[in-house]
PDB file of N, CA and C in Angstrom:
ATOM      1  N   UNK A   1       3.550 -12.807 -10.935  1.00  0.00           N
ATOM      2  CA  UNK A   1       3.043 -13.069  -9.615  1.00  0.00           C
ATOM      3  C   UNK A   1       3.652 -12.053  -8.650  1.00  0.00           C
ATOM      4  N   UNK A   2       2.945 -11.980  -7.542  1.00  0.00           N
ATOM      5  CA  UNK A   2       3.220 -10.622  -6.774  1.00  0.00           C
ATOM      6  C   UNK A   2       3.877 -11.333  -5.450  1.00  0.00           C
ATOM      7  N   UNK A   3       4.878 -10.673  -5.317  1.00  0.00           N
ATOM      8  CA  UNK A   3       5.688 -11.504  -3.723  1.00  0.00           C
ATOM      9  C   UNK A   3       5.876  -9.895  -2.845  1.00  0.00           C
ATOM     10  N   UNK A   4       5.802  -9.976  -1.698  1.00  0.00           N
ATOM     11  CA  UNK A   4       6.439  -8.553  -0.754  1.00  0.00           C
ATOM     12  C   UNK A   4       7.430  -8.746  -0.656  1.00  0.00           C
ATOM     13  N   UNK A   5       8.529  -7.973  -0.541  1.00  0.00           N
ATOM     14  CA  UNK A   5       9.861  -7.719  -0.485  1.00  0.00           C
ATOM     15  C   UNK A   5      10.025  -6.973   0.860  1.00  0.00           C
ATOM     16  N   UNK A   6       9.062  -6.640   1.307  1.00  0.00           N
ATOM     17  CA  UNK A   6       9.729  -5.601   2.524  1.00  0.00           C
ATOM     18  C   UNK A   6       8.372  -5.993   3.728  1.00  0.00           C
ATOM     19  N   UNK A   7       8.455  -6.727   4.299  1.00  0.00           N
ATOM     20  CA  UNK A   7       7.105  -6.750   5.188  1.00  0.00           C
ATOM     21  C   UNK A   7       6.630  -5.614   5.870  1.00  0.00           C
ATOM     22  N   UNK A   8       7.855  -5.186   6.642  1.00  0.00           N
ATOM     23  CA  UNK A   8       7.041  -3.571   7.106  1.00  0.00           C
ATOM     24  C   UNK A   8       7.013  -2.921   7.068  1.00  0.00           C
ATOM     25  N   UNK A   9       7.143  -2.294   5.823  1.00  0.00           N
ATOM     26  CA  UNK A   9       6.740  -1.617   4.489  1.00  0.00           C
ATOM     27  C   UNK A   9       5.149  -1.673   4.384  1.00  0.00           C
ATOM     28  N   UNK A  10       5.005  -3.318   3.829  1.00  0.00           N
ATOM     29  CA  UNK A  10       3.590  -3.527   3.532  1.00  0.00           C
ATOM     30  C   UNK A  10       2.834  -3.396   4.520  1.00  0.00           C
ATOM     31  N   UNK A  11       3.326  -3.643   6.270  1.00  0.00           N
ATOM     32  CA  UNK A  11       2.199  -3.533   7.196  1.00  0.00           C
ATOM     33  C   UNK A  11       1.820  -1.787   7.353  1.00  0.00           C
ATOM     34  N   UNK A  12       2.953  -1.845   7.410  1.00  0.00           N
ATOM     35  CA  UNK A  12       2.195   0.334   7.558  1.00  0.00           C
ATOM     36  C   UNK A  12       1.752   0.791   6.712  1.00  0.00           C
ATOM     37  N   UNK A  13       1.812   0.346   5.411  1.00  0.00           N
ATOM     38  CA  UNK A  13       0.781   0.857   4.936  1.00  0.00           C
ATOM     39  C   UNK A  13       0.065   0.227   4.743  1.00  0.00           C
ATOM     40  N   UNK A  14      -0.602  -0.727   5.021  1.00  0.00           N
ATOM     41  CA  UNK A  14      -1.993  -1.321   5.422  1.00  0.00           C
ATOM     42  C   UNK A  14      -2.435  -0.746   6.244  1.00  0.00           C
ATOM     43  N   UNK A  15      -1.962  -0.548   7.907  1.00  0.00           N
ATOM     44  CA  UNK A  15      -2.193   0.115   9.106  1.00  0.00           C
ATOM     45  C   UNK A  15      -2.532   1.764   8.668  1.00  0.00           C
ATOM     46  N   UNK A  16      -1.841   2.234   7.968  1.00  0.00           N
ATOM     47  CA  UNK A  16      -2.388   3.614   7.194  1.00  0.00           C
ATOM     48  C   UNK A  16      -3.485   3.992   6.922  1.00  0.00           C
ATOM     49  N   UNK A  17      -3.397   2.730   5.945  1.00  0.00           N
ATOM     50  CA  UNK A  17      -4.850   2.303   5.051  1.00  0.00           C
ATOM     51  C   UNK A  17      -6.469   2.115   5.385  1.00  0.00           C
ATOM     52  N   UNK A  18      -6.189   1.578   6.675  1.00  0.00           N
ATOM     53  CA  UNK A  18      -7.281   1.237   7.578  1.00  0.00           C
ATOM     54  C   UNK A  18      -7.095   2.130   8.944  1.00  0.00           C
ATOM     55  N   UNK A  19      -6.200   2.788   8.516  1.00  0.00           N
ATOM     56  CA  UNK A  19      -6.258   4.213   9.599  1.00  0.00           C
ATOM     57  C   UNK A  19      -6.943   5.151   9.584  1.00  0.00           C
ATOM     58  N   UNK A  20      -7.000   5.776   7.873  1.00  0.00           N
ATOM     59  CA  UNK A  20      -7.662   6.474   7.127  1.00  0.00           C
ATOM     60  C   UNK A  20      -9.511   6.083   7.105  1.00  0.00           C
ATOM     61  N   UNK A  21      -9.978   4.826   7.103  1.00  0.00           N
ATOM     62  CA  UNK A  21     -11.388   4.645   7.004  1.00  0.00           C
ATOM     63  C   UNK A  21     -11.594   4.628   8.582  1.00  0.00           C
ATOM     64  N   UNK A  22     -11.054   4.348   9.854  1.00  0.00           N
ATOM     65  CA  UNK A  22     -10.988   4.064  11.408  1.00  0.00           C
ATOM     66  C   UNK A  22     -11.310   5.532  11.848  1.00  0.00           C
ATOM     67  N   UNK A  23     -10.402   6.765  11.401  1.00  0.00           N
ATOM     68  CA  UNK A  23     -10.346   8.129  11.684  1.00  0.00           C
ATOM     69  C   UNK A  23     -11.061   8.968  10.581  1.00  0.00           C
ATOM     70  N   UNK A  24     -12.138   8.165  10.075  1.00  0.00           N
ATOM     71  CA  UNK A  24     -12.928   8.987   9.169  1.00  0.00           C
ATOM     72  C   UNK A  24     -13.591  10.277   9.408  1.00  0.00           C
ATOM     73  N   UNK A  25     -14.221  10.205  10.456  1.00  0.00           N
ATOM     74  CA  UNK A  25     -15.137  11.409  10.993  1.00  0.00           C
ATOM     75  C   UNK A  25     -14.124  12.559  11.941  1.00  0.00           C
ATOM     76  N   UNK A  26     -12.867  11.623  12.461  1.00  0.00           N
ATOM     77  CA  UNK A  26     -12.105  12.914  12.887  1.00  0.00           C
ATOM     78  C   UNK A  26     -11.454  13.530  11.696  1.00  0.00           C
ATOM     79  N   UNK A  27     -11.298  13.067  10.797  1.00  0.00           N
ATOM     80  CA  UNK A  27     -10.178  14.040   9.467  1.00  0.00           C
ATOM     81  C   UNK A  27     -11.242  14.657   9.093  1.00  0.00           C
ATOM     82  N   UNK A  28     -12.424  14.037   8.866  1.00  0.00           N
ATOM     83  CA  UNK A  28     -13.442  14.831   8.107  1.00  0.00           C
ATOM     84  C   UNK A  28     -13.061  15.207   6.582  1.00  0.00           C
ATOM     85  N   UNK A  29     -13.343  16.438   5.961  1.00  0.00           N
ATOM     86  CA  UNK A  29     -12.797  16.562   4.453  1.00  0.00           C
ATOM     87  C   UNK A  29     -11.766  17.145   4.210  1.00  0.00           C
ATOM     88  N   UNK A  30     -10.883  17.416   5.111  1.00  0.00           N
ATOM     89  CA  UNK A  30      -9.647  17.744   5.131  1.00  0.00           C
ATOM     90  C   UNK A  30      -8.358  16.974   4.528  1.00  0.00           C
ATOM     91  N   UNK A  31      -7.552  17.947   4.008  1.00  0.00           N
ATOM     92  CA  UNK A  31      -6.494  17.015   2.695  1.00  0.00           C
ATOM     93  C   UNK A  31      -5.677  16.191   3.062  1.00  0.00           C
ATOM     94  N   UNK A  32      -5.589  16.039   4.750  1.00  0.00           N
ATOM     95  CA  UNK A  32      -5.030  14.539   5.257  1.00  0.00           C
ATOM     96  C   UNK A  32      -5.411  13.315   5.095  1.00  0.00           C
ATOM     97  N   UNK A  33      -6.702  13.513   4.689  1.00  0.00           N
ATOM     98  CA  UNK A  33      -7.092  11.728   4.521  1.00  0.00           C
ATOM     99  C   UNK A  33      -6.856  11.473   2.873  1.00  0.00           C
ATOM    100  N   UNK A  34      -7.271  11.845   1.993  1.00  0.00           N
ATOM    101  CA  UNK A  34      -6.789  11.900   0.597  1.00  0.00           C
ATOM    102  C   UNK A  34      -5.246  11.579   0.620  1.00  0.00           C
ATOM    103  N   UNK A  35      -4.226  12.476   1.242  1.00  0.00           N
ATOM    104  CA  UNK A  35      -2.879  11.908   1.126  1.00  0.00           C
ATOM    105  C   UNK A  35      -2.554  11.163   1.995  1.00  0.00           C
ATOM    106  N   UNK A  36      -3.380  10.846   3.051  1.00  0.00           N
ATOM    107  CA  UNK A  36      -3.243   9.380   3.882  1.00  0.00           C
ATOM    108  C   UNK A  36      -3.546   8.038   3.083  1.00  0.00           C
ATOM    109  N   UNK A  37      -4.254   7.805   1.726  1.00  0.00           N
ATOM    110  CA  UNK A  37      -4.805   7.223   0.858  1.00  0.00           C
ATOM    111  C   UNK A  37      -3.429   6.432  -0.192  1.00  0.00           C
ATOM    112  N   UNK A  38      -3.046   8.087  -0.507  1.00  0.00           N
ATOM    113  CA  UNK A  38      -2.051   8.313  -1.406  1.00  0.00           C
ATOM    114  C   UNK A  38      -0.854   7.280  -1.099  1.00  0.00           C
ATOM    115  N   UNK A  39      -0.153   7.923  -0.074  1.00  0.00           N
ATOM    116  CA  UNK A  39       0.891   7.616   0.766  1.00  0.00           C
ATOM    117  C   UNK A  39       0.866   6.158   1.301  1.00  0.00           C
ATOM    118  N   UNK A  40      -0.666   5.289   1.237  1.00  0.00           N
ATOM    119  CA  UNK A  40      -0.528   4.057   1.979  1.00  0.00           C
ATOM    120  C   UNK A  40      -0.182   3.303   0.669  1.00  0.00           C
ATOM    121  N   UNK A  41      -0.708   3.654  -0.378  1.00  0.00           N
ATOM    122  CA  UNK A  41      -0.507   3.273  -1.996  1.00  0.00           C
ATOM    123  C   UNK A  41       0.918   2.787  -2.625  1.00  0.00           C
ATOM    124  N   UNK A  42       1.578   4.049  -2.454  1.00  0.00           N
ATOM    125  CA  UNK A  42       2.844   4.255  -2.264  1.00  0.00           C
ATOM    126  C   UNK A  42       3.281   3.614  -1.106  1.00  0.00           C
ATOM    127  N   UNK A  43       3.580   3.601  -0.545  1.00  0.00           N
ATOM    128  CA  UNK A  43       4.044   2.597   0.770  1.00  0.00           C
ATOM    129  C   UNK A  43       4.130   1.023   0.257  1.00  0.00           C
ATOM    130  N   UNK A  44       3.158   0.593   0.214  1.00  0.00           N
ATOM    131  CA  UNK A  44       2.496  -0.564  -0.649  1.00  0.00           C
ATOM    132  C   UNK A  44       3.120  -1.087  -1.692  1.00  0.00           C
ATOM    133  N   UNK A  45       2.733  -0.323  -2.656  1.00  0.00           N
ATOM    134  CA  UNK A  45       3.453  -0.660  -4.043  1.00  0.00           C
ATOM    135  C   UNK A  45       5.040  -0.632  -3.692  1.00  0.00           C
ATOM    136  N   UNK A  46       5.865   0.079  -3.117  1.00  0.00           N
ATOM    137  CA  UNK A  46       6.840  -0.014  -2.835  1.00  0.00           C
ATOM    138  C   UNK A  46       7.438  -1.632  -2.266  1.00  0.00           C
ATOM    139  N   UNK A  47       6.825  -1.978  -1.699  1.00  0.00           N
ATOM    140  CA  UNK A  47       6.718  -3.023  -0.521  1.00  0.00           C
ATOM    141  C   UNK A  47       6.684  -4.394  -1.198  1.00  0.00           C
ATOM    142  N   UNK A  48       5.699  -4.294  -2.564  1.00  0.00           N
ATOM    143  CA  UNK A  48       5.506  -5.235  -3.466  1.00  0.00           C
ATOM    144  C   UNK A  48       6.373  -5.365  -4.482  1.00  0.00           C
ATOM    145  N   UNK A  49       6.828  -6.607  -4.794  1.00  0.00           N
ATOM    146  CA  UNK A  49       7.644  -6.999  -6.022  1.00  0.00           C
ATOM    147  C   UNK A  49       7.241  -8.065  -7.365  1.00  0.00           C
ATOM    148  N   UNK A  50       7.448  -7.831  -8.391  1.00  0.00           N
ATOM    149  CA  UNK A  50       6.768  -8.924  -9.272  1.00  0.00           C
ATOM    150  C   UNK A  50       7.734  -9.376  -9.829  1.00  0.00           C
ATOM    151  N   UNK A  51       7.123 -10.809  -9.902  1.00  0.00           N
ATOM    152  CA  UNK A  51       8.384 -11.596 -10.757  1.00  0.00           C
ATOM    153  C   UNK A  51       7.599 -13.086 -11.409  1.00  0.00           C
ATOM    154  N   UNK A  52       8.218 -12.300 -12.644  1.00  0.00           N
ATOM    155  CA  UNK A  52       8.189 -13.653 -13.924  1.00  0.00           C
ATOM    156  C   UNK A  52       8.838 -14.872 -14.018  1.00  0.00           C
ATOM    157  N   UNK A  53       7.949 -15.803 -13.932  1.00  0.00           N
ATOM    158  CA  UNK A  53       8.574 -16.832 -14.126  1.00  0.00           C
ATOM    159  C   UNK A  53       9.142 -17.121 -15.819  1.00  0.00           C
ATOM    160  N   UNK A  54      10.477 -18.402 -15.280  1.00  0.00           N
ATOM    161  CA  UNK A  54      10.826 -18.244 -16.690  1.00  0.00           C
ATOM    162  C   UNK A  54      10.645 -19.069 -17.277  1.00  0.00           C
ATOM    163  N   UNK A  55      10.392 -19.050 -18.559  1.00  0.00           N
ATOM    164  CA  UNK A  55       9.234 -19.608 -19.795  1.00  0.00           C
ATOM    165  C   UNK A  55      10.221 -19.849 -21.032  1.00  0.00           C
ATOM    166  N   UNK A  56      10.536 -21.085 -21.462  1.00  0.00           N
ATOM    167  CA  UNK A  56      11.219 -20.911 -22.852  1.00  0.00           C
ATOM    168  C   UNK A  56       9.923 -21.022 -23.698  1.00  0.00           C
ATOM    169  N   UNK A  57      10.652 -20.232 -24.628  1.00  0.00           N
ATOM    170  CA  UNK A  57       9.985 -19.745 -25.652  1.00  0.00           C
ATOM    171  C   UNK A  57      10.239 -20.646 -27.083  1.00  0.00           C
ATOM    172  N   UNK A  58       8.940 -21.444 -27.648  1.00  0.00           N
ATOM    173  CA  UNK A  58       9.757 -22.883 -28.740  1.00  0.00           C
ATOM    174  C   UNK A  58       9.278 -22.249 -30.053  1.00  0.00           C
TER     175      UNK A  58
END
């Protein structure tokens, strides 16, 4: 199961995330929005933590 560990972590890169589709037509095809993509990913995944519950095993 997936828990956040860092909340604002996870909000900026959400805010990134939806920065990138908001400023679509100003980046245009330029390699800022691709690593604006990247970087919110990373941000993100960072932000997120998983954890197993524990299960005996019979």
């Amino acid at each position: 199961m997936l828990f956040i560990k860092s909340k604002i972590s996870f909000i900026i890169g959400l805010l990134l995330f939806i920065a990138m589709f908001y400023f679509k037509m100003a980046l245009g095809d330029s390699i800022i929005r691709p690593l604006g993509f990247v970087l919110s990913g990373v941000i993100m995944g960072y932000a997120l933590e998983n954890k197993e519950k524990d299960i005996l095993h019979l």
